[in-house]
N, C-alpha and C. Protein backbone atom coordinates (compact mmCIF):
# COMPACT_ATOMS: atom_id res chain seq x y z
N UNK A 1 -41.66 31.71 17.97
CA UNK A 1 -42.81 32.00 18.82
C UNK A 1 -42.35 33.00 19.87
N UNK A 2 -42.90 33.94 20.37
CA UNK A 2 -42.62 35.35 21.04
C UNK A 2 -43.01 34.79 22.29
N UNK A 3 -42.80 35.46 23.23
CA UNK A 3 -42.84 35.56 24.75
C UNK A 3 -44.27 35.29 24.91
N UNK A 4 -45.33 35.75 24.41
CA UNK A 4 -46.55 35.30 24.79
C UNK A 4 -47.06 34.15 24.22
N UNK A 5 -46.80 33.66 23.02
CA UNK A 5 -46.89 32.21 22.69
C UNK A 5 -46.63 31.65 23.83
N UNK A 6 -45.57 31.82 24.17
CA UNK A 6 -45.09 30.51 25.28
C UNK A 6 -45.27 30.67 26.40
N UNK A 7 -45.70 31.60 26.88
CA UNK A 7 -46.26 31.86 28.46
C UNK A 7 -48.04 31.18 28.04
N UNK A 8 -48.90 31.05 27.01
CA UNK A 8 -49.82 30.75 26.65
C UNK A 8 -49.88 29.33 26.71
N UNK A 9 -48.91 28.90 25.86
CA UNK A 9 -48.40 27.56 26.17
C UNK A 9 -47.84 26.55 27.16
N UNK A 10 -47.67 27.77 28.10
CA UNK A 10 -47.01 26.87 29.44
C UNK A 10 -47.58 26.10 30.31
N UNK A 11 -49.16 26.23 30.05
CA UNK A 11 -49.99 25.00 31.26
C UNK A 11 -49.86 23.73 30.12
N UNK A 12 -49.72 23.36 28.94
CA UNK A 12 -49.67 22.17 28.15
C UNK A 12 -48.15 21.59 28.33
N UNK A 13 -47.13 22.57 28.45
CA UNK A 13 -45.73 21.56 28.94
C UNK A 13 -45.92 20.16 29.66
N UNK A 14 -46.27 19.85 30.64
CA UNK A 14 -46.14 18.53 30.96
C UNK A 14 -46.73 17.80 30.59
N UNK A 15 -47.86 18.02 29.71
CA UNK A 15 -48.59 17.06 28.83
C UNK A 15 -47.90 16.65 27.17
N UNK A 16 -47.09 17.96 26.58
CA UNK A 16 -46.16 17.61 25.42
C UNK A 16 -44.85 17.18 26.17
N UNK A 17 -44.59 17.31 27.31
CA UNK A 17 -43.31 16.49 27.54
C UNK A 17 -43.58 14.96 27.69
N UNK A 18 -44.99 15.06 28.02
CA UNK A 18 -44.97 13.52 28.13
C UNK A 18 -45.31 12.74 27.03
N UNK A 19 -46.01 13.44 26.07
CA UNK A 19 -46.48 12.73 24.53
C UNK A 19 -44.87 12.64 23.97
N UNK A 20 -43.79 13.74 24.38
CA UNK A 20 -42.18 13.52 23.95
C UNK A 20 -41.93 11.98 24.43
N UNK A 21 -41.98 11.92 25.40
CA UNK A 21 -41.00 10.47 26.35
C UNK A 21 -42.21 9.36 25.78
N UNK A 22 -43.62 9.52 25.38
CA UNK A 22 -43.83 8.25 24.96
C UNK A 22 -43.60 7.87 23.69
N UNK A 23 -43.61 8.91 22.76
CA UNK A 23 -43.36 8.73 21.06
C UNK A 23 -41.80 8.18 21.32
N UNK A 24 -40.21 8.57 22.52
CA UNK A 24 -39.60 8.11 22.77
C UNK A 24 -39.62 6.66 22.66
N UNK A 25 -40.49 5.85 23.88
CA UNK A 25 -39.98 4.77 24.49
C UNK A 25 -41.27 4.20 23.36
N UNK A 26 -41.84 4.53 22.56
CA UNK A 26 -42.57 4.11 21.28
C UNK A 26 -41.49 3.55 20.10
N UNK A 27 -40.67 4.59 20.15
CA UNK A 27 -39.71 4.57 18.83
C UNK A 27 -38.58 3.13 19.05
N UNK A 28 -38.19 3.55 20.90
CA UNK A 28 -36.85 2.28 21.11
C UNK A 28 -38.01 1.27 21.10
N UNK A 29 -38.91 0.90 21.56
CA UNK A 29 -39.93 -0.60 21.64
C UNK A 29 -39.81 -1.10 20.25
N UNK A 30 -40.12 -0.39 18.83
CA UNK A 30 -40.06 -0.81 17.59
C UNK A 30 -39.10 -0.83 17.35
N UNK A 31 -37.86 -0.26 17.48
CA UNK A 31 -36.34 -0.67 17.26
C UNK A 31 -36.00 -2.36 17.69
N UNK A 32 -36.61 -2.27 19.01
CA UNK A 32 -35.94 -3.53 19.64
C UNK A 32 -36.75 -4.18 19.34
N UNK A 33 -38.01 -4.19 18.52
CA UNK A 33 -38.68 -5.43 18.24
C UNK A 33 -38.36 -5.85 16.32
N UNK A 34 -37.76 -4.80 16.05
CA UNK A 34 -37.49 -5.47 14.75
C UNK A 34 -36.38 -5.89 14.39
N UNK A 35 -34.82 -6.00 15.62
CA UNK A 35 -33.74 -5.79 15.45
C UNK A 35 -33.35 -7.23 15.23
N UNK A 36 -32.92 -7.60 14.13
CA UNK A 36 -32.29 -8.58 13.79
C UNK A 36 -31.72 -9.35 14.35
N UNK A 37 -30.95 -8.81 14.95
CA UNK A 37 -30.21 -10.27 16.17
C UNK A 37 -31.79 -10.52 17.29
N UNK A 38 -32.34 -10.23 17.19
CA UNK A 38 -33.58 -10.61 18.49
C UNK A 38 -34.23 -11.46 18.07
N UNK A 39 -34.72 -11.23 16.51
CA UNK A 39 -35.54 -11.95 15.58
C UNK A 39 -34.78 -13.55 15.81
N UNK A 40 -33.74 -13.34 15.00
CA UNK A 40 -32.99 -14.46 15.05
C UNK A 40 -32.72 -15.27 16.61
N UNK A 41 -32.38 -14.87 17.24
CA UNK A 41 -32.49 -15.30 18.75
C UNK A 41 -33.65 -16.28 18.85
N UNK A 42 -35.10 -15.64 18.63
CA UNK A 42 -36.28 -16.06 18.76
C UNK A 42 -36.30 -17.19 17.44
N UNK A 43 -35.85 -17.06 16.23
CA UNK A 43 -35.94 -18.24 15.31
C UNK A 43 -35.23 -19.48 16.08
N UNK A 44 -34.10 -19.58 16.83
CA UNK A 44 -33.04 -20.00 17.22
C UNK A 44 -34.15 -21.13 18.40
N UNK A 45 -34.37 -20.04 19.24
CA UNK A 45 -35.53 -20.54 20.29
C UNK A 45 -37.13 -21.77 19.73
N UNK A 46 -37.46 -21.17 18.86
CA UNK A 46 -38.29 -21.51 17.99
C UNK A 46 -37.91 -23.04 17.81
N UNK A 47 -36.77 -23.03 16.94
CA UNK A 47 -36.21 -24.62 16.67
C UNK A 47 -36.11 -25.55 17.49
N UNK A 48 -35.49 -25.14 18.74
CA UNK A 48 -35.30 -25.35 19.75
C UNK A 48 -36.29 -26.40 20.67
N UNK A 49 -37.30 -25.62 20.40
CA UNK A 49 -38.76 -26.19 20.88
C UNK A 49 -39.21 -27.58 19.86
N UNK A 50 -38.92 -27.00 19.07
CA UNK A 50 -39.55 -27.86 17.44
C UNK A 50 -38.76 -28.98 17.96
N UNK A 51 -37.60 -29.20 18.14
CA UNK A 51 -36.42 -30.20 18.44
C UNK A 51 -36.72 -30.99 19.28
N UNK A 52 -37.57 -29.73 20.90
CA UNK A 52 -37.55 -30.76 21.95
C UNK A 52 -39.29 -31.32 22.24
N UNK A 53 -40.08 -31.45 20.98
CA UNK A 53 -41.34 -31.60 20.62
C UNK A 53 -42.52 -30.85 21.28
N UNK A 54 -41.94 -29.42 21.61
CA UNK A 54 -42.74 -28.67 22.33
C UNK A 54 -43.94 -28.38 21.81
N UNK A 55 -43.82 -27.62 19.88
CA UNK A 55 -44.38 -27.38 19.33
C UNK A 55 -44.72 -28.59 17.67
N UNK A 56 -45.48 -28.26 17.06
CA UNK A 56 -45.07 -29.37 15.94
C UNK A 56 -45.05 -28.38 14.61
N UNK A 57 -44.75 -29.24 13.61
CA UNK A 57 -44.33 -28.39 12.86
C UNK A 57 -44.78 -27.51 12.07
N UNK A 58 -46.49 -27.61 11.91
CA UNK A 58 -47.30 -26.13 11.72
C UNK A 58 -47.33 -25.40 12.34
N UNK A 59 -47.30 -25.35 13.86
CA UNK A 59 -46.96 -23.92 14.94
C UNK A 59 -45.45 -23.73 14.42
N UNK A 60 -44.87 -24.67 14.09
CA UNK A 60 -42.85 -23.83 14.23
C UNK A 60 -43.12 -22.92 12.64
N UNK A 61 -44.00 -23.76 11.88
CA UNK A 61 -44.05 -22.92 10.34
C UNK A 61 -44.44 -21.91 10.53
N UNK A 62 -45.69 -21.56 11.30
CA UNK A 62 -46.35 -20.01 11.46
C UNK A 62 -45.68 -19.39 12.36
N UNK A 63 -45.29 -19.67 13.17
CA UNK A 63 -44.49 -18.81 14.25
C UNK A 63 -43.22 -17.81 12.97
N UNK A 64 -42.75 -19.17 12.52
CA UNK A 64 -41.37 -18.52 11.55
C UNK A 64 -41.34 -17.70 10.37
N UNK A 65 -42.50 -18.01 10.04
CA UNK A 65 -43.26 -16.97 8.66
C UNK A 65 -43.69 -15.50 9.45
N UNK A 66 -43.96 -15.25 10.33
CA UNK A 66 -43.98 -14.43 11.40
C UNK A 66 -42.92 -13.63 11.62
N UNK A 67 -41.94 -14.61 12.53
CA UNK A 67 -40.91 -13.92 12.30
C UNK A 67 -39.83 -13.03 11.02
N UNK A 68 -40.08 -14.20 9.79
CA UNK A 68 -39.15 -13.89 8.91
C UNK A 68 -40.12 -12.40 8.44
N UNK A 69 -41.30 -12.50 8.55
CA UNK A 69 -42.02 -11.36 8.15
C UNK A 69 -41.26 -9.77 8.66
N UNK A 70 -41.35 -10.34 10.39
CA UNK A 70 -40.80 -9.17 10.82
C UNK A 70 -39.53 -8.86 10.60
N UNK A 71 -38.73 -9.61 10.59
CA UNK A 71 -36.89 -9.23 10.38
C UNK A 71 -37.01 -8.59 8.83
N UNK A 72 -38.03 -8.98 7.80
CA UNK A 72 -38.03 -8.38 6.87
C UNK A 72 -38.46 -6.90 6.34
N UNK A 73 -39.18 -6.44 7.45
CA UNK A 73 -39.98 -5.58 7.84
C UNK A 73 -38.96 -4.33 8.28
N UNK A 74 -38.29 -5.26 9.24
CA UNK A 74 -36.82 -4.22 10.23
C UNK A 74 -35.78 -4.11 8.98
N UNK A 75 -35.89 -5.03 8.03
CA UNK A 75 -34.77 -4.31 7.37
C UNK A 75 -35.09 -3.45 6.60
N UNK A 76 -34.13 -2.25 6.35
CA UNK A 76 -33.54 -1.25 5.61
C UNK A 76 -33.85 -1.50 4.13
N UNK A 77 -34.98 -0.38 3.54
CA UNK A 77 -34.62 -0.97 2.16
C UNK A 77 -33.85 -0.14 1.34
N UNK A 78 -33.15 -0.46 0.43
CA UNK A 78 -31.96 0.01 -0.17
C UNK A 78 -32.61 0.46 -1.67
């Protein structure tokens, strides 16, 4: 793009810098929500509850079908 493209373009800079930093903190939010050790953390938590009769055992079933959904989701397919 030549010198006048981008002098044309220069009142939209802080509006594509900012669609940059949110597709950013878009991309790490879905990282850290599908990341395996978190998932598991939260299964961990999950039981936890189930154990100390917080929840019973159709909320611990759907909660965990949930989860396993998502850790399955975050993983990599090969």
């Amino acid at each position: 793009m030549g010198l006048l493209g981008e002098l044309f373009l220069l009142p939209a800079a802080p509006v594509r810098g900012t669609l940059w930093v949110l597709g950013r903190v878009a991309a790490e939010a879905e990282r850290q929500y599908y990341d395996p050790s978190a998932v598991q953390r939260e299964l961990a938590l999950l039981e936890e509850r189930l154990e100390a009769g917080e929840i019973d055992e159709a909320e611990f079933d759907r909660r965990e079908d949930e989860l396993l959904d998502r850790l399955e989701k975050g993983t990599p397919s090969t």
